[in-house]
Protein backbone atom coordinates (compact mmCIF):
# COMPACT_ATOMS: atom_id res chain seq x y z
CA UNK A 1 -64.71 -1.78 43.44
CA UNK A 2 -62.91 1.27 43.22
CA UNK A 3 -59.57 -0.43 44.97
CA UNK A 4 -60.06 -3.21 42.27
CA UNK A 5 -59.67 -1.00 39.76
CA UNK A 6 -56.72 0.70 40.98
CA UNK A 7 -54.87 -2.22 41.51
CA UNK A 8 -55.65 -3.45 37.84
CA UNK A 9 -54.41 0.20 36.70
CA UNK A 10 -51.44 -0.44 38.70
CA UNK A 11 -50.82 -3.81 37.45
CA UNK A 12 -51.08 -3.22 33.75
CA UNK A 13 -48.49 -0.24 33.94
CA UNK A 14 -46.64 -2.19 35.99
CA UNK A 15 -46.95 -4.98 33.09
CA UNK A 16 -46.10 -1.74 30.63
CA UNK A 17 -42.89 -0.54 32.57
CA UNK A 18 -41.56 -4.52 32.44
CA UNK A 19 -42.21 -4.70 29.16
CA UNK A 20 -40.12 -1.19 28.34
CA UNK A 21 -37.38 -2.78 30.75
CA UNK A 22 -37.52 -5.84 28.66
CA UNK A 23 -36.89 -3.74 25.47
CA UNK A 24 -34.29 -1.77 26.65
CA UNK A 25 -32.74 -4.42 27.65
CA UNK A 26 -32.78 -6.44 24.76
CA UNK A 27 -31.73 -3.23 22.54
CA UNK A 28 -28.44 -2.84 24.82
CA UNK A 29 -27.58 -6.58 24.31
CA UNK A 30 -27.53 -5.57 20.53
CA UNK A 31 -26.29 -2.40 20.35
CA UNK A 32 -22.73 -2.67 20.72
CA UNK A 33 -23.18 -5.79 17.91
CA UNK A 34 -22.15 -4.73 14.55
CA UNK A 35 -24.46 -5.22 11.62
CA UNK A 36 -27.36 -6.32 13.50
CA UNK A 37 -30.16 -7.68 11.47
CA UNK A 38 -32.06 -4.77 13.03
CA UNK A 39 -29.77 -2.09 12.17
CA UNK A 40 -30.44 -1.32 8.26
CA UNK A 41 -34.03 -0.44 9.61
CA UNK A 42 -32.92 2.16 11.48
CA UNK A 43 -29.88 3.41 9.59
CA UNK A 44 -32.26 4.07 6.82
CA UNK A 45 -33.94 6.43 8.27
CA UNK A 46 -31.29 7.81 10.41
CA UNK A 47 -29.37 8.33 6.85
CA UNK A 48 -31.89 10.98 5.77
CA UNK A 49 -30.74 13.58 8.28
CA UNK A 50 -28.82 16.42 7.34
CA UNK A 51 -25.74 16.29 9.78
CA UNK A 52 -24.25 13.27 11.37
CA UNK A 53 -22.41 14.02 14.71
CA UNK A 54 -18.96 12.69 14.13
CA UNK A 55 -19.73 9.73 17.22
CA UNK A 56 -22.29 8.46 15.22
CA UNK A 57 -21.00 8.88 12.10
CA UNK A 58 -18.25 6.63 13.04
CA UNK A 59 -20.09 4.22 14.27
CA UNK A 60 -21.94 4.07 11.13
CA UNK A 61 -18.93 3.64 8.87
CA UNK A 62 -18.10 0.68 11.12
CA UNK A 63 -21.46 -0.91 10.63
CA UNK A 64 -22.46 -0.04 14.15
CA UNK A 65 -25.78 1.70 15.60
CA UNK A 66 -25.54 5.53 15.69
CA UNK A 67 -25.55 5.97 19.72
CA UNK A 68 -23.57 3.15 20.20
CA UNK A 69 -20.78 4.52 23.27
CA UNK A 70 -17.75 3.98 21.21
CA UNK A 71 -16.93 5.62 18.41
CA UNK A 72 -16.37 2.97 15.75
CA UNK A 73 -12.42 2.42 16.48
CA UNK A 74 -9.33 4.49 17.79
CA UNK A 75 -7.86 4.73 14.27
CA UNK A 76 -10.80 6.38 12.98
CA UNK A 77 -11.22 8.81 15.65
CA UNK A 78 -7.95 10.24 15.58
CA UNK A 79 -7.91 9.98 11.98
CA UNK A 80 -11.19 12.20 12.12
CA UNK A 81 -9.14 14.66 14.28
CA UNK A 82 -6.09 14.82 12.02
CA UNK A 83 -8.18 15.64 9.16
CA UNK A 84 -10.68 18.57 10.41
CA UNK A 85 -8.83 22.09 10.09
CA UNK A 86 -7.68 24.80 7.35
CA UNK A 87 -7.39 23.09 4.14
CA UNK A 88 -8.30 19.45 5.94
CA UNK A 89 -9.86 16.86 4.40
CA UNK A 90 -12.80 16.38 6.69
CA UNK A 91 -15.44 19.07 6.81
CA UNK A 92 -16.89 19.49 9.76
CA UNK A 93 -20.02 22.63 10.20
CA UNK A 94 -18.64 23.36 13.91
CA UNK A 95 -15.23 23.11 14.11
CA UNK A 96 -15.51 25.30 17.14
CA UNK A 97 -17.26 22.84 19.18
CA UNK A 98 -15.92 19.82 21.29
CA UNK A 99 -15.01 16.93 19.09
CA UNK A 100 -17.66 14.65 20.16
CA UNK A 101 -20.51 17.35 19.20
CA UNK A 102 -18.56 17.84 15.63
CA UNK A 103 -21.22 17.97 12.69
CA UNK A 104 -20.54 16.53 9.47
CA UNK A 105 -22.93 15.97 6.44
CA UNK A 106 -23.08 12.55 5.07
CA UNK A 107 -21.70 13.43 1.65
CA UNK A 108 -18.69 14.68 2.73
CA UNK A 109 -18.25 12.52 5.66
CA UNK A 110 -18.58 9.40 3.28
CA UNK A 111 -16.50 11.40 0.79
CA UNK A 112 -13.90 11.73 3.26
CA UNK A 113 -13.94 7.99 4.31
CA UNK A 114 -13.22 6.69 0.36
CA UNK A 115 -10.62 8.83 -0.08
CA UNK A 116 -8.69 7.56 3.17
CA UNK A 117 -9.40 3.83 2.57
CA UNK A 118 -12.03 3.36 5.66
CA UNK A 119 -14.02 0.42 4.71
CA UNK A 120 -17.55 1.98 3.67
CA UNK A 121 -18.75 -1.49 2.09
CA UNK A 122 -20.91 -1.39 6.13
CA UNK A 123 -22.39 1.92 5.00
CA UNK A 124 -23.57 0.53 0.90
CA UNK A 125 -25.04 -2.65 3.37
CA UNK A 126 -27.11 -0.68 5.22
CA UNK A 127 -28.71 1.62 2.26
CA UNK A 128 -27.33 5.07 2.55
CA UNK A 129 -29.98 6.77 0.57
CA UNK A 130 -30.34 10.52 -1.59
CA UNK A 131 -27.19 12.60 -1.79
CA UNK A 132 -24.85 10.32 0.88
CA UNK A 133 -25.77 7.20 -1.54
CA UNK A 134 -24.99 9.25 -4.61
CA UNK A 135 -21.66 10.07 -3.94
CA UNK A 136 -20.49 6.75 -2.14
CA UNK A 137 -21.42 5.02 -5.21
CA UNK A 138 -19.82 7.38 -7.67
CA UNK A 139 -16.76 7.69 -5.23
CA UNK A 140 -16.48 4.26 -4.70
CA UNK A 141 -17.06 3.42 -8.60
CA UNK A 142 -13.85 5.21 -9.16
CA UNK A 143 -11.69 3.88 -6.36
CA UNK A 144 -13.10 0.01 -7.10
CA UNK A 145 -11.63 0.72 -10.89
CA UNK A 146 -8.34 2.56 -9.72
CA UNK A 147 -7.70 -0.76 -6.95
CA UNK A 148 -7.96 -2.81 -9.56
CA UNK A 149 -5.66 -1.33 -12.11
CA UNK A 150 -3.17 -1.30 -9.24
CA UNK A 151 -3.73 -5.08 -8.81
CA UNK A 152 -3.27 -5.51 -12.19
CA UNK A 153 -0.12 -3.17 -12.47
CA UNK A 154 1.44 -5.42 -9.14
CA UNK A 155 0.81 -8.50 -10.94
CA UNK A 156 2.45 -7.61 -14.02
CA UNK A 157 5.26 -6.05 -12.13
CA UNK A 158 5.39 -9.35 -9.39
CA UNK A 159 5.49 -11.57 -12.73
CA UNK A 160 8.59 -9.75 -14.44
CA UNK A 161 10.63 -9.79 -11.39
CA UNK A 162 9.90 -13.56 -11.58
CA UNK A 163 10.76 -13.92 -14.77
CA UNK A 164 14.03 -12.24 -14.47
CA UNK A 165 14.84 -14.22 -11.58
CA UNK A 166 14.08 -17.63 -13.37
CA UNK A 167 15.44 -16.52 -16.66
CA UNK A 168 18.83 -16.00 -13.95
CA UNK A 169 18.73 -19.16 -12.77
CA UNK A 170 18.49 -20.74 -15.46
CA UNK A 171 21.20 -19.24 -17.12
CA UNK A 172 24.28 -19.61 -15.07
CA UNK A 173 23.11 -23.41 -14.39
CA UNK A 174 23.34 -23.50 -18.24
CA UNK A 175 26.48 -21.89 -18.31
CA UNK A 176 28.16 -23.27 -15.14
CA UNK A 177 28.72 -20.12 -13.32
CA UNK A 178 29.36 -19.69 -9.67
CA UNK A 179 26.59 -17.16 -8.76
CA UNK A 180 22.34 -17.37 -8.84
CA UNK A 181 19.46 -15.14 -7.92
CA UNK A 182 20.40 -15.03 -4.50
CA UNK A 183 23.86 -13.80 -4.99
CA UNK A 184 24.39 -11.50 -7.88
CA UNK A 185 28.08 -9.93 -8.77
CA UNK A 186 26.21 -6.58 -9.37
CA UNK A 187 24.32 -3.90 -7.69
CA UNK A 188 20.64 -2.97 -7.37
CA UNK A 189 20.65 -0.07 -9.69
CA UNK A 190 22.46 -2.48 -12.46
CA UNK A 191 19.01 -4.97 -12.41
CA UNK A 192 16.71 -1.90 -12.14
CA UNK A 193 18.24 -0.40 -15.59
CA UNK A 194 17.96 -3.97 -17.19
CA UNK A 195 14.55 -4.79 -15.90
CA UNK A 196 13.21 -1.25 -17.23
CA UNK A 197 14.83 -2.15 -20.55
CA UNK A 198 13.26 -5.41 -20.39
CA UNK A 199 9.91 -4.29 -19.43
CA UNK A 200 9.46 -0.57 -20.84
CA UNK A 201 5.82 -0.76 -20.59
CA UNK A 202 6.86 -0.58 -16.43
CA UNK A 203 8.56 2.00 -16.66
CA UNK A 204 6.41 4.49 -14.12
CA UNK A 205 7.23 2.17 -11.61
CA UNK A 206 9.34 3.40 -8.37
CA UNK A 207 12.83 2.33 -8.56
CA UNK A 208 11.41 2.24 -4.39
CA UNK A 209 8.79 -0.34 -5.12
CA UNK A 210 10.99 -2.94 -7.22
CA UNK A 211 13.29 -2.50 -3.72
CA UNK A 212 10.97 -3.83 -1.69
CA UNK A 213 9.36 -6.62 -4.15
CA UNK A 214 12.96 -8.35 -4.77
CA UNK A 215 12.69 -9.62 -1.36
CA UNK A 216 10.17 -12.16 -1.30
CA UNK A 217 11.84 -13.70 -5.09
CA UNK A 218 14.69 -14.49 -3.19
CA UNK A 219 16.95 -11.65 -5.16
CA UNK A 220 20.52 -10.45 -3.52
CA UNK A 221 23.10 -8.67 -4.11
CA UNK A 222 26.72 -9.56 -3.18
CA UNK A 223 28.60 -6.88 -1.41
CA UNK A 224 30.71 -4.31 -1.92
CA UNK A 225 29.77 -4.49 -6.38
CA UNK A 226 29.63 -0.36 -8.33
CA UNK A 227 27.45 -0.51 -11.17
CA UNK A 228 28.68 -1.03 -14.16
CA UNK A 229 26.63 -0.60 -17.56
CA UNK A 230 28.48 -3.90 -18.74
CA UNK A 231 27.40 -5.66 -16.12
CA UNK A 232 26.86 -9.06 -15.68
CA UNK A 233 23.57 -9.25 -15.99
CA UNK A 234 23.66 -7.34 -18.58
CA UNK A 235 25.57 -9.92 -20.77
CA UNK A 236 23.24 -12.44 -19.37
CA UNK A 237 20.09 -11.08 -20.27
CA UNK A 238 21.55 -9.49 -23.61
CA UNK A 239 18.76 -11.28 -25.85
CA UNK A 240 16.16 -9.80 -23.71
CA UNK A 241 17.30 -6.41 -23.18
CA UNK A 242 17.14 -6.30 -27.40
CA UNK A 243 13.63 -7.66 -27.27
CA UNK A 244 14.01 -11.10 -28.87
């Protein structure tokens, strides 16, 4: 009787071991998955801790679970490294320790991850709760608003250069002259000065930025031209450069 019972002992934590095999198992097949359908569970309580280690932390940002091996990507690791230091960007508590044992609270580590462009959307997913949530929504408030009055300042930049291009074209077809968009007789600097006269409103914009917008509108320059404030363009585009 007593054997009996042993062997049914034996054979349930047998059955009990299996079972933990099964789970670990099963957890391993999912763990290097990002945003598993069983992750938010246990982010959301993993969020309420006081320090991150900068491994998991990572992996977090990346939508990843917290003791997943890697550390969410390559970029973001050495990016992590560049920033920790006097006057860095990334506070870390132990800056004395090895990089993998780095602690880093999740306000300023999300803090940190806005202001350098890291996606965080994986980290609002996964409902980063109390002071972390706070200031990724704030932080992220402001940076939605300021991406889209860049957007907006592209597009109205993107749409001048078109217009002046077009309004080009147009204009030496109408008046038979040998030259287009593509092939101006004048120099860079002699369109930047007429487009800022044309558009004042765009004025804050980098004389670096028109440079590498003309481009994809097709705009060139022919050789070897010295700008000229009597330019041709200048004559061409008189009625706008007045305002009419």
């Amino acid at each position: 009787m007593a054997n009996h019972d042993n062997s049914a002992s034996m054979e349930k934590a047998f059955e009990q071991l299996r079972a933990f095999n099964d789970k670990l198992q099963q957890r391993s097949k999912w763990i290097d998955q990002p945003n598993h359908p069983e992750l938010p569970a246990i982010i959301d309580q993993y969020v309420k801790r006081d320090f991150w280690v900068l491994p998991e932390a990572l992996n977090i940002l990346r939508g990843y679970h917290p003791y997943r091996t890697g550390w969410g990507n390559t970029g973001d690791r050495e990016l992590a490294q560049s920033c920790v230091g006097p006057g860095g960007s990334l506070k870390v508590i132990n800056p004395q320790e090895s990089v993998r044992h780095w602690k880093v609270r999740p306000k300023d580590f999300v803090q940190w991850a806005n202001q350098k462009g890291l996606p965080i959307a994986s980290i609002l997913k996964l409902t980063v709760q109390g002071e972390g949530k706070e200031a990724l929504i704030t932080s992220t408030g402001k940076t939605d608003q300021a991406n889209q009055i860049r957007k907006s300042e592209k597009e109205a930049r993107l749409h001048a250069i078109k217009r002046i291009r077009d309004e080009i074209d147009r204009r030496v077809v109408e008046q038979n002259r040998n030259w287009d968009s593509g092939n101006i007789p004048a120099t860079k600097a002699d369109l930047y000065n007429i487009f800022f006269q044309i558009n004042p409103d765009l004025k804050k914009v980098a004389v670096e930025t028109l440079a590498d917008d003309l481009p994809q509108f097709g705009i060139k320059f022919q050789p070897g031209q010295k700008p000229n404030k009597d330019n041709v363009l200048a004559r061409l585009l008189d009625d706008l450069i007045q305002g009419d």
